[in-house]
N, C-alpha and C. Protein backbone atom coordinates (compact mmCIF):
# COMPACT_ATOMS: atom_id res chain seq x y z
N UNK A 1 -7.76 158.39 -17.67
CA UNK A 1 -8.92 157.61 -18.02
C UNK A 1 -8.75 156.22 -17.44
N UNK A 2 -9.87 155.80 -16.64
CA UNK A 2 -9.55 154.44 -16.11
C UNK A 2 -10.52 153.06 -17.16
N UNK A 3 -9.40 152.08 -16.69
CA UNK A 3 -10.14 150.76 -17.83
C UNK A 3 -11.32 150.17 -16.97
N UNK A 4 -11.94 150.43 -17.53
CA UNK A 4 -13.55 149.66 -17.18
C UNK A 4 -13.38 147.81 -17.67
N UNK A 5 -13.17 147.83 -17.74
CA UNK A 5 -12.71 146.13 -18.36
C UNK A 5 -12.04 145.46 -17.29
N UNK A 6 -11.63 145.83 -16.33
CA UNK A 6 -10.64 145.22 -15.53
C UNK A 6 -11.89 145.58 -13.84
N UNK A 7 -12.16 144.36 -12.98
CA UNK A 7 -12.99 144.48 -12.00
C UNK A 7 -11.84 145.69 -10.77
N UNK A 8 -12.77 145.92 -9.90
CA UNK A 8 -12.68 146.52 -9.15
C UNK A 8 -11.19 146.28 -8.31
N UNK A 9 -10.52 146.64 -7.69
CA UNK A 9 -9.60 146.09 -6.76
C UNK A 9 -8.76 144.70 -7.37
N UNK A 10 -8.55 145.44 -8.63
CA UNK A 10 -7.63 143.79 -9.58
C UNK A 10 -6.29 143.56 -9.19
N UNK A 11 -5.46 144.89 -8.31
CA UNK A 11 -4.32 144.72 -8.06
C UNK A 11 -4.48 143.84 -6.98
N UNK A 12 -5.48 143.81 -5.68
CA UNK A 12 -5.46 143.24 -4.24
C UNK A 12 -5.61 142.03 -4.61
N UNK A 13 -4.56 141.01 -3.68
CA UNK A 13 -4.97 140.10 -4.26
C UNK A 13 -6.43 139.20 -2.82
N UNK A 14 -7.39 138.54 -3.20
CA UNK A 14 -7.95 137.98 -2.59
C UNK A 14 -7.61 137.12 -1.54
N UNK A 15 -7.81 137.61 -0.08
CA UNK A 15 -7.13 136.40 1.00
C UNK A 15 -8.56 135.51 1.55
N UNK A 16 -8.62 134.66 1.50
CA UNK A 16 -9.50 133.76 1.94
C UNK A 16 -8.87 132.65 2.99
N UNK A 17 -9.27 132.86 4.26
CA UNK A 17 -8.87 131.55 5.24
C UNK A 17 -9.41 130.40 5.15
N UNK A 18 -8.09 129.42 5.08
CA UNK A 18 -8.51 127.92 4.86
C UNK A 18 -9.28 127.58 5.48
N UNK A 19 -10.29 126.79 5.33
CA UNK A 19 -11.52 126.31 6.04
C UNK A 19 -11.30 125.90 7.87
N UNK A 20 -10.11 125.03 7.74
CA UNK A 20 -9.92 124.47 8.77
C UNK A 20 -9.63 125.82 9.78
N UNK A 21 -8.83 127.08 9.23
CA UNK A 21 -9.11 128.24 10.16
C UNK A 21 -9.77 128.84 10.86
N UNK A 22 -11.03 128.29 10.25
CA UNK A 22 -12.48 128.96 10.17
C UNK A 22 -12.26 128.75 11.95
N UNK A 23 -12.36 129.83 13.27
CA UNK A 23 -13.26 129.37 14.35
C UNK A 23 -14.32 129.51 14.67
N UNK A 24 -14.72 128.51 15.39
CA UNK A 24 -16.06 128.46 15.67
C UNK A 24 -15.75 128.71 17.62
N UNK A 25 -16.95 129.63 17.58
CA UNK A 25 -17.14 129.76 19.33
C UNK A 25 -17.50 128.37 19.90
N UNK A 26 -16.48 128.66 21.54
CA UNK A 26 -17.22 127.31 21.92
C UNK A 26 -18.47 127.96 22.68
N UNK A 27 -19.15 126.65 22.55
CA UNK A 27 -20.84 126.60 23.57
C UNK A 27 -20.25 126.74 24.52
N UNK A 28 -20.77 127.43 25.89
CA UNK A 28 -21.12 126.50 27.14
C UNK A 28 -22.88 127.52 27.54
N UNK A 29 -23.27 126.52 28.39
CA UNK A 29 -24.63 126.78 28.70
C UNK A 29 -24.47 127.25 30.51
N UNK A 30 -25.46 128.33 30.70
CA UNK A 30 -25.11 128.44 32.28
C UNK A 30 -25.93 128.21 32.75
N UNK A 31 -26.47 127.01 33.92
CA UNK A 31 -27.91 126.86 34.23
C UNK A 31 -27.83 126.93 36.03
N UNK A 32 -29.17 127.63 36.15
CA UNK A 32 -29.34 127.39 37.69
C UNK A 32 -30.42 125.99 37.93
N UNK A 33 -30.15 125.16 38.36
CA UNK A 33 -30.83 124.08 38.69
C UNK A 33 -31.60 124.25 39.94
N UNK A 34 -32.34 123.43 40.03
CA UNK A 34 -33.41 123.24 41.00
C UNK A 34 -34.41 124.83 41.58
N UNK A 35 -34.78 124.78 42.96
CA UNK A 35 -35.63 125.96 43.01
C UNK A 35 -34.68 127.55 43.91
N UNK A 36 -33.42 127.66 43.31
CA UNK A 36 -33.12 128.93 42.98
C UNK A 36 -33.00 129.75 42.67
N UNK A 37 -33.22 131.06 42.79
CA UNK A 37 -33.64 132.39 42.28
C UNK A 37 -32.91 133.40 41.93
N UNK A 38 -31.97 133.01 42.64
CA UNK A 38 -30.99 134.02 42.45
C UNK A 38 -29.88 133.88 41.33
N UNK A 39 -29.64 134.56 40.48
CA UNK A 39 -28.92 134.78 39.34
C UNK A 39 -28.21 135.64 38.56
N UNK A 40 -27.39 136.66 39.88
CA UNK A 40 -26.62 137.54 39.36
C UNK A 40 -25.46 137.23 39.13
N UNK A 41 -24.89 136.25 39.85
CA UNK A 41 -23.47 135.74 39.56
C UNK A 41 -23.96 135.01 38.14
N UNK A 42 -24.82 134.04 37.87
CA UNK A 42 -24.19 133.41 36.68
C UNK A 42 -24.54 134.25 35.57
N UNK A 43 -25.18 135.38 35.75
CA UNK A 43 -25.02 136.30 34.87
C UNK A 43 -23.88 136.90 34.24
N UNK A 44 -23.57 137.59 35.51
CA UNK A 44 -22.02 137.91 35.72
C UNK A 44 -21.11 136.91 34.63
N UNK A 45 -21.05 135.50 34.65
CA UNK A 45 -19.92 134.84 34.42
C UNK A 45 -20.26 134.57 32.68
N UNK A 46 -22.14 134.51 32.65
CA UNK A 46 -22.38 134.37 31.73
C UNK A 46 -21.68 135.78 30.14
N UNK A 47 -21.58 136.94 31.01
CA UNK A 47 -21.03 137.77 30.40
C UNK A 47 -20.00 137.59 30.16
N UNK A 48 -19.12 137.83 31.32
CA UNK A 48 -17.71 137.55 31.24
C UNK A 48 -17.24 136.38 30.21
N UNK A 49 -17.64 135.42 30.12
CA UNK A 49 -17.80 134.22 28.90
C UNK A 49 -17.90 134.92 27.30
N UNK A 50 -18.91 135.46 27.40
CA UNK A 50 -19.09 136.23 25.99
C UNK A 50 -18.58 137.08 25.98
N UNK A 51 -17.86 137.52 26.54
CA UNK A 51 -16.76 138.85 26.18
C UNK A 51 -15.74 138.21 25.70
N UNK A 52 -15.42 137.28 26.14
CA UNK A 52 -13.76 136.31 26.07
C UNK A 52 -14.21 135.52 25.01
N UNK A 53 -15.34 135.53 24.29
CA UNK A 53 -15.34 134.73 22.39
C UNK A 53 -16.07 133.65 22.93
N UNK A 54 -16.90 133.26 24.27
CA UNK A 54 -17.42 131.73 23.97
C UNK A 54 -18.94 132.62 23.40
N UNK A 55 -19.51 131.45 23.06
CA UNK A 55 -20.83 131.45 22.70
C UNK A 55 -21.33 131.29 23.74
N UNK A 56 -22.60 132.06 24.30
CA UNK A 56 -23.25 131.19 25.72
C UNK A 56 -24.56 130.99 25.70
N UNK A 57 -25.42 130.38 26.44
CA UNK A 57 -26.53 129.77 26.24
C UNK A 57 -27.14 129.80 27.99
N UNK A 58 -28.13 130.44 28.24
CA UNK A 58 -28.10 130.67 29.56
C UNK A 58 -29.60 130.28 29.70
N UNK A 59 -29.86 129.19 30.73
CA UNK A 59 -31.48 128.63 30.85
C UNK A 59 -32.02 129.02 31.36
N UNK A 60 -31.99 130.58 32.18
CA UNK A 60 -32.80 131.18 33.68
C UNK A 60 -32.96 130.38 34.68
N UNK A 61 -33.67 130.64 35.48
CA UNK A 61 -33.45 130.12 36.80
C UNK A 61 -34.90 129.02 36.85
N UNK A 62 -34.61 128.37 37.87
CA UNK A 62 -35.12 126.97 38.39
C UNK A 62 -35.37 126.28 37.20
N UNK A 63 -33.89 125.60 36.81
CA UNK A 63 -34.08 124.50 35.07
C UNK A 63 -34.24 123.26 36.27
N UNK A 64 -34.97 122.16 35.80
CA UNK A 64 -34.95 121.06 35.83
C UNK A 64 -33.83 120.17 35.54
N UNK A 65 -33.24 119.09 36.46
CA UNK A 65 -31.59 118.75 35.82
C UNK A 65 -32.06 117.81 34.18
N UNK A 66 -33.56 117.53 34.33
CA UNK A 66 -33.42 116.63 32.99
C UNK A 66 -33.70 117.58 31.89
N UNK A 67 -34.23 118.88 31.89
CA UNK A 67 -34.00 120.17 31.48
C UNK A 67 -32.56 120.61 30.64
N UNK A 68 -31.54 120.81 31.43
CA UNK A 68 -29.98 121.03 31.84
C UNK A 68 -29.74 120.03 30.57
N UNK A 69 -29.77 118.78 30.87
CA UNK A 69 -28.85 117.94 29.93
C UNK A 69 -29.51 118.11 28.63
N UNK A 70 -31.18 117.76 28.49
CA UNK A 70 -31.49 117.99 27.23
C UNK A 70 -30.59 119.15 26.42
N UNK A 71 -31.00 120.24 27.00
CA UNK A 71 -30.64 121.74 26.93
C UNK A 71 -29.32 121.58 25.89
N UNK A 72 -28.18 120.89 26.98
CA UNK A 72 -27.02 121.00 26.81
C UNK A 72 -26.31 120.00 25.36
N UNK A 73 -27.62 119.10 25.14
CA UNK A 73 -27.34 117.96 23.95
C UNK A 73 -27.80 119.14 22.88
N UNK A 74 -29.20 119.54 22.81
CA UNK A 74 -29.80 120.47 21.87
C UNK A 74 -28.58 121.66 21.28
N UNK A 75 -27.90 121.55 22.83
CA UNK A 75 -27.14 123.03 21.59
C UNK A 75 -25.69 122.97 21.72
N UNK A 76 -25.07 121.07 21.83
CA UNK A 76 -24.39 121.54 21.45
C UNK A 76 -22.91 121.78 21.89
N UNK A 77 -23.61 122.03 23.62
CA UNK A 77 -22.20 122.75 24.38
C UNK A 77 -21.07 121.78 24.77
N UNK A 78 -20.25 122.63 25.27
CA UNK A 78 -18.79 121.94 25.53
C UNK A 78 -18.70 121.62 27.26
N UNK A 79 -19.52 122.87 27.46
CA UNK A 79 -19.51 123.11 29.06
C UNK A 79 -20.74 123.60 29.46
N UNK A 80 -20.79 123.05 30.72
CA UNK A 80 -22.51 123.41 31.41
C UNK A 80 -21.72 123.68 32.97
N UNK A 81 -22.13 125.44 32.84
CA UNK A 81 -21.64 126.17 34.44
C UNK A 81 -22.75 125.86 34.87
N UNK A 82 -23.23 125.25 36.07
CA UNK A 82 -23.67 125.37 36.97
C UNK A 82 -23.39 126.25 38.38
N UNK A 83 -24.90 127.37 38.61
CA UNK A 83 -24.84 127.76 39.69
C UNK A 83 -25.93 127.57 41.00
N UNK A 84 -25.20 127.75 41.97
CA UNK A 84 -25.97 126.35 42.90
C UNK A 84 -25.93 127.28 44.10
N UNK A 85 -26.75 128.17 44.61
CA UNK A 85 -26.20 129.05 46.26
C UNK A 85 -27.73 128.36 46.84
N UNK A 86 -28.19 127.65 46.99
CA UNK A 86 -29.72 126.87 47.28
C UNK A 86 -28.85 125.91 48.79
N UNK A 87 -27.71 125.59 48.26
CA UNK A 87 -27.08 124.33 49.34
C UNK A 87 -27.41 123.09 48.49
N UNK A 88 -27.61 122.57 47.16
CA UNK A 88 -27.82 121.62 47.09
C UNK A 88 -26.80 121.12 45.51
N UNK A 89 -25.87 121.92 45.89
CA UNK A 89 -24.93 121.69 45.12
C UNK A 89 -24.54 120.27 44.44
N UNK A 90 -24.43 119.45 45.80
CA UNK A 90 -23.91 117.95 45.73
C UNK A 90 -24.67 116.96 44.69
N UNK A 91 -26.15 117.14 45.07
CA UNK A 91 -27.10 116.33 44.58
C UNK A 91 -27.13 116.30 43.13
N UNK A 92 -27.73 118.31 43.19
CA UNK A 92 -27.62 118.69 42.16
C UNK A 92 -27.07 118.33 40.86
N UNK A 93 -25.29 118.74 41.38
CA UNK A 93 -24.19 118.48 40.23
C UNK A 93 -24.01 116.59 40.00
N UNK A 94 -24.27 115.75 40.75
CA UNK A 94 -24.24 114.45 40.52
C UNK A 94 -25.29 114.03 39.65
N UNK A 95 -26.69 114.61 39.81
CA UNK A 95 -27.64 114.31 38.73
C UNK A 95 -27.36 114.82 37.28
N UNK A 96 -26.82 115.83 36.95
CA UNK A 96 -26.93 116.38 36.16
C UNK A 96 -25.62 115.51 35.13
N UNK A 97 -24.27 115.14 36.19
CA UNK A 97 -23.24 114.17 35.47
C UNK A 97 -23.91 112.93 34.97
N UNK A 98 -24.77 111.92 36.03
CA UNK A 98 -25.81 111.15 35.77
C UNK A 98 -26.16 111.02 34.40
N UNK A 99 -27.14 112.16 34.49
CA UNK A 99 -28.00 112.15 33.39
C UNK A 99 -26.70 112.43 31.85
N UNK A 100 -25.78 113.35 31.49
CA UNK A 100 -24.87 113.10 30.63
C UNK A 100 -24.39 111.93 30.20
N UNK A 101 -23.73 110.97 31.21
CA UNK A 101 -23.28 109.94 31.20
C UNK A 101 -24.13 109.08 30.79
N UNK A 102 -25.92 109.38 30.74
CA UNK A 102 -26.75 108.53 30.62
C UNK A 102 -27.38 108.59 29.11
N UNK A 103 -27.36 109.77 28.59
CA UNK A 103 -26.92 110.22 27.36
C UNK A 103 -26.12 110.11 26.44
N UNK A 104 -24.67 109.85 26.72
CA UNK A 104 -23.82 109.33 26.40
C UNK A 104 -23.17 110.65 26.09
N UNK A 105 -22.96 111.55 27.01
CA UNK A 105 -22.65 112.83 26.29
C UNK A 105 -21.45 113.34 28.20
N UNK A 106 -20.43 112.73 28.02
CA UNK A 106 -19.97 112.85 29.07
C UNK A 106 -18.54 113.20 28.78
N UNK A 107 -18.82 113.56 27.65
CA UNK A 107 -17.06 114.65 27.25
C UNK A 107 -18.02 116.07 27.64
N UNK A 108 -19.18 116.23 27.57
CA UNK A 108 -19.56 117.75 28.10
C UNK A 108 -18.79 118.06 29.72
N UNK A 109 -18.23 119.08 29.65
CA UNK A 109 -17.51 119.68 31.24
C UNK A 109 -18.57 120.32 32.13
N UNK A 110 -18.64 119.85 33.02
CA UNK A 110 -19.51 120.71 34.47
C UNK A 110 -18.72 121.25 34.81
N UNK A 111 -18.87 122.54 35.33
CA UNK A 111 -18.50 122.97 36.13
C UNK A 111 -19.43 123.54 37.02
N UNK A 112 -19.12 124.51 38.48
CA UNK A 112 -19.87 124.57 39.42
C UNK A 112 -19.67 125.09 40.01
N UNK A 113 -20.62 126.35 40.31
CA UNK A 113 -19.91 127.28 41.71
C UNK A 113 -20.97 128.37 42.11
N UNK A 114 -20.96 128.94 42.78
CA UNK A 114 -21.81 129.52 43.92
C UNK A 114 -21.37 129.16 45.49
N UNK A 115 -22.99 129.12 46.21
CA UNK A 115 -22.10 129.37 47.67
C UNK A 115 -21.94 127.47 47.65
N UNK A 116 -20.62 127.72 47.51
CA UNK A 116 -19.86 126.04 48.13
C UNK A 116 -18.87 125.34 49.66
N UNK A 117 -18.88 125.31 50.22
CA UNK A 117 -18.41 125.08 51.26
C UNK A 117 -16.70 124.45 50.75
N UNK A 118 -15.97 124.50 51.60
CA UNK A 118 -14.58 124.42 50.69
C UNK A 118 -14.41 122.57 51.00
N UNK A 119 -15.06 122.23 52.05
CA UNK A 119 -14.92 120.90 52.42
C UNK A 119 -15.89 120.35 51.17
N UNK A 120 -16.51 120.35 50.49
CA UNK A 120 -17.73 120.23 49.19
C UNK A 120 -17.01 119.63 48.28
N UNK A 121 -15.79 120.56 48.03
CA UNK A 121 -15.61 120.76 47.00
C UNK A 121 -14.61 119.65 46.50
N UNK A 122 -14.02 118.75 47.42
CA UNK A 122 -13.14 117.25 46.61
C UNK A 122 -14.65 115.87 46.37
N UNK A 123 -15.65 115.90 47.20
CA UNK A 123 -16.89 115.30 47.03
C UNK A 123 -17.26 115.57 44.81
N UNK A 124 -17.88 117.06 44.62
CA UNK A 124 -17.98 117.52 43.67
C UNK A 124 -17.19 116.92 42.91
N UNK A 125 -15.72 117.32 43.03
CA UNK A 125 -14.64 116.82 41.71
C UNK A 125 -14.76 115.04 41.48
N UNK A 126 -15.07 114.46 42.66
CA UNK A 126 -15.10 113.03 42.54
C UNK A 126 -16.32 112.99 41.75
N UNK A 127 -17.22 113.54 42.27
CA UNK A 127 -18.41 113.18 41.59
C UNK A 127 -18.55 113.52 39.71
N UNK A 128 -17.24 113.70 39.68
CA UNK A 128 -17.10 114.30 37.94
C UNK A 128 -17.09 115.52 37.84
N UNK A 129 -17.05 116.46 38.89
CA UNK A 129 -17.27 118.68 38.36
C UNK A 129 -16.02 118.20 37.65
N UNK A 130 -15.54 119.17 36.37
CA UNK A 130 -14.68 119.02 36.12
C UNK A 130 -13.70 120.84 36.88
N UNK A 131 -14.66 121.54 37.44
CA UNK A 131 -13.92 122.70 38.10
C UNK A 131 -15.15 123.16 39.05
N UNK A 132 -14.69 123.23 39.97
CA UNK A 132 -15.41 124.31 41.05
C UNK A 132 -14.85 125.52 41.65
N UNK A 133 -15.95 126.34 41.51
CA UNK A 133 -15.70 127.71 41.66
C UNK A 133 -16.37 127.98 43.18
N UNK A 134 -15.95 128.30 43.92
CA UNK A 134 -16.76 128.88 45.45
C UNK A 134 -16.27 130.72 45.56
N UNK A 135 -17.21 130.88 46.26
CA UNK A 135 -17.70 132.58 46.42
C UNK A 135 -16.01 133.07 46.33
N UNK A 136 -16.61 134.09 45.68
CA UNK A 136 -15.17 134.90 45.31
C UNK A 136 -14.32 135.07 44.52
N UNK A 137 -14.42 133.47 44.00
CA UNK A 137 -13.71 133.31 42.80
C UNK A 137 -13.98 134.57 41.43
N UNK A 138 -13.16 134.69 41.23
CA UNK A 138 -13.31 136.23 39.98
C UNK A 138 -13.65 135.27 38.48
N UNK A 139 -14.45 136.72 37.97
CA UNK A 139 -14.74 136.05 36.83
C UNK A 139 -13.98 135.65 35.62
N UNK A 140 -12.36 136.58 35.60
CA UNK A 140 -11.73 136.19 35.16
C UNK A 140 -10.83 135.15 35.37
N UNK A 141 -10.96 134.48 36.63
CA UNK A 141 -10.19 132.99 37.03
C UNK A 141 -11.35 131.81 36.35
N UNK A 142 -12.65 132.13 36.45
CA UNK A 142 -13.45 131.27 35.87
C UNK A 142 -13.38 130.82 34.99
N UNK A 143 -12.99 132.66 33.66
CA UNK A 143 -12.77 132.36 32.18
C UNK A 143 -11.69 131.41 31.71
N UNK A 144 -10.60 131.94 32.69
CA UNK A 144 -9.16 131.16 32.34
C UNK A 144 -9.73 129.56 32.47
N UNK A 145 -10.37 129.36 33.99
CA UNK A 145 -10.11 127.94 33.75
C UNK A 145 -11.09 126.78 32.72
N UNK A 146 -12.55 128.03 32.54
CA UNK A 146 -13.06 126.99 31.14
C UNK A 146 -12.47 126.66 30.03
N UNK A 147 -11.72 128.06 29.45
CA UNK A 147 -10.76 128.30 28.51
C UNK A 147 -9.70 127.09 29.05
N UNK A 148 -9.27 126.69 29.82
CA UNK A 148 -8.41 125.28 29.43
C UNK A 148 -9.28 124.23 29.58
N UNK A 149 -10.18 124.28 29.78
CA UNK A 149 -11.22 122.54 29.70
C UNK A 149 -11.53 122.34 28.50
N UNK A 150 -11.59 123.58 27.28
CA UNK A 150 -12.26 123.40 26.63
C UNK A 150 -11.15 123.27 25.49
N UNK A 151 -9.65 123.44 25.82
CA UNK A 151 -8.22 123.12 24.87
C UNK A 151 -8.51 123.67 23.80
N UNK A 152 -9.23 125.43 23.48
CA UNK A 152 -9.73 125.74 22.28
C UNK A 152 -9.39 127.46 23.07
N UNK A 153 -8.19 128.34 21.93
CA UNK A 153 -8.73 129.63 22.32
C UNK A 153 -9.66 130.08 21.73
N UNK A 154 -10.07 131.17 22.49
CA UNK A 154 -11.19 132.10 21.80
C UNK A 154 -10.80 133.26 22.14
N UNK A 155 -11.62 133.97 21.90
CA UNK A 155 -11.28 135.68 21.42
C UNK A 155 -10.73 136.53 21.27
């Protein structure tokens, strides 16, 4: 005969994680800027991201860069991939640091990649990318290297 008086599972004892355990996914947002169409790679990475525990936030194609930053204040993120195979990478990724910095939101990480020319790519980093990715790069070198910008594991 069992005691009805005593709740369910009285031997287990209750584990509850301390708050501060609690993780939270990081943001990042993946945007194609200006009038590009093409968007299978940041698809691609956008997946690969959410498989590996980030949260992602993806704007479709031809965002506006004052678009991008709003975007990127609204929700939040840690990191804004930019993909850029148009050729206008340079401009592009400098407006978009611009406008952060102009925001005051310039701990957010750019990063950047599509078709990049390899000579591009110390221009970019000066200009603030905090990583550039050019054709080929795998999606799991991508993950690794947001996963250290962002000094937070996930998944």
């Amino acid at each position: 005969m069992s005691d009805h008086t005593q709740p369910p599972f009285a031997g287990t004892p209750e584990r509850v994680a301390p708050a501060d355990a609690v993780r939270v996914p990081v943001r990042v947002l993946i945007a194609k800027p200006g009038l590009d169409g093409h968007d299978h790679g940041a698809k691609i990475l956008a997946r690969a991201l959410r498989d590996a525990g980030f949260e992602v936030v993806y704007t479709g194609i031809r965002q506006r860069v004052e678009d991008i930053v709003a975007i990127a204040l609204q929700e939040d993120v840690a990191v804004i991939g930019l993909s850029v195979l148009s050729g206008a990478h340079l401009p592009l990724t400098s407006r978009v640091i611009t406008g952060l910095r102009a925001a005051d939101a310039a701990d957010i990480a750019v990063v950047v990649g599509g078709t990049i020319p390899g000579a591009d790519v110390p221009e970019l980093l000066r200009a603030g990318a905090a990583a550039v990715f050019t054709t080929g790069t795998s999606p799991a070198a991508m993950v690794t290297e947001i996963r250290g910008l962002t000094s937070v594991e996930t998944g």
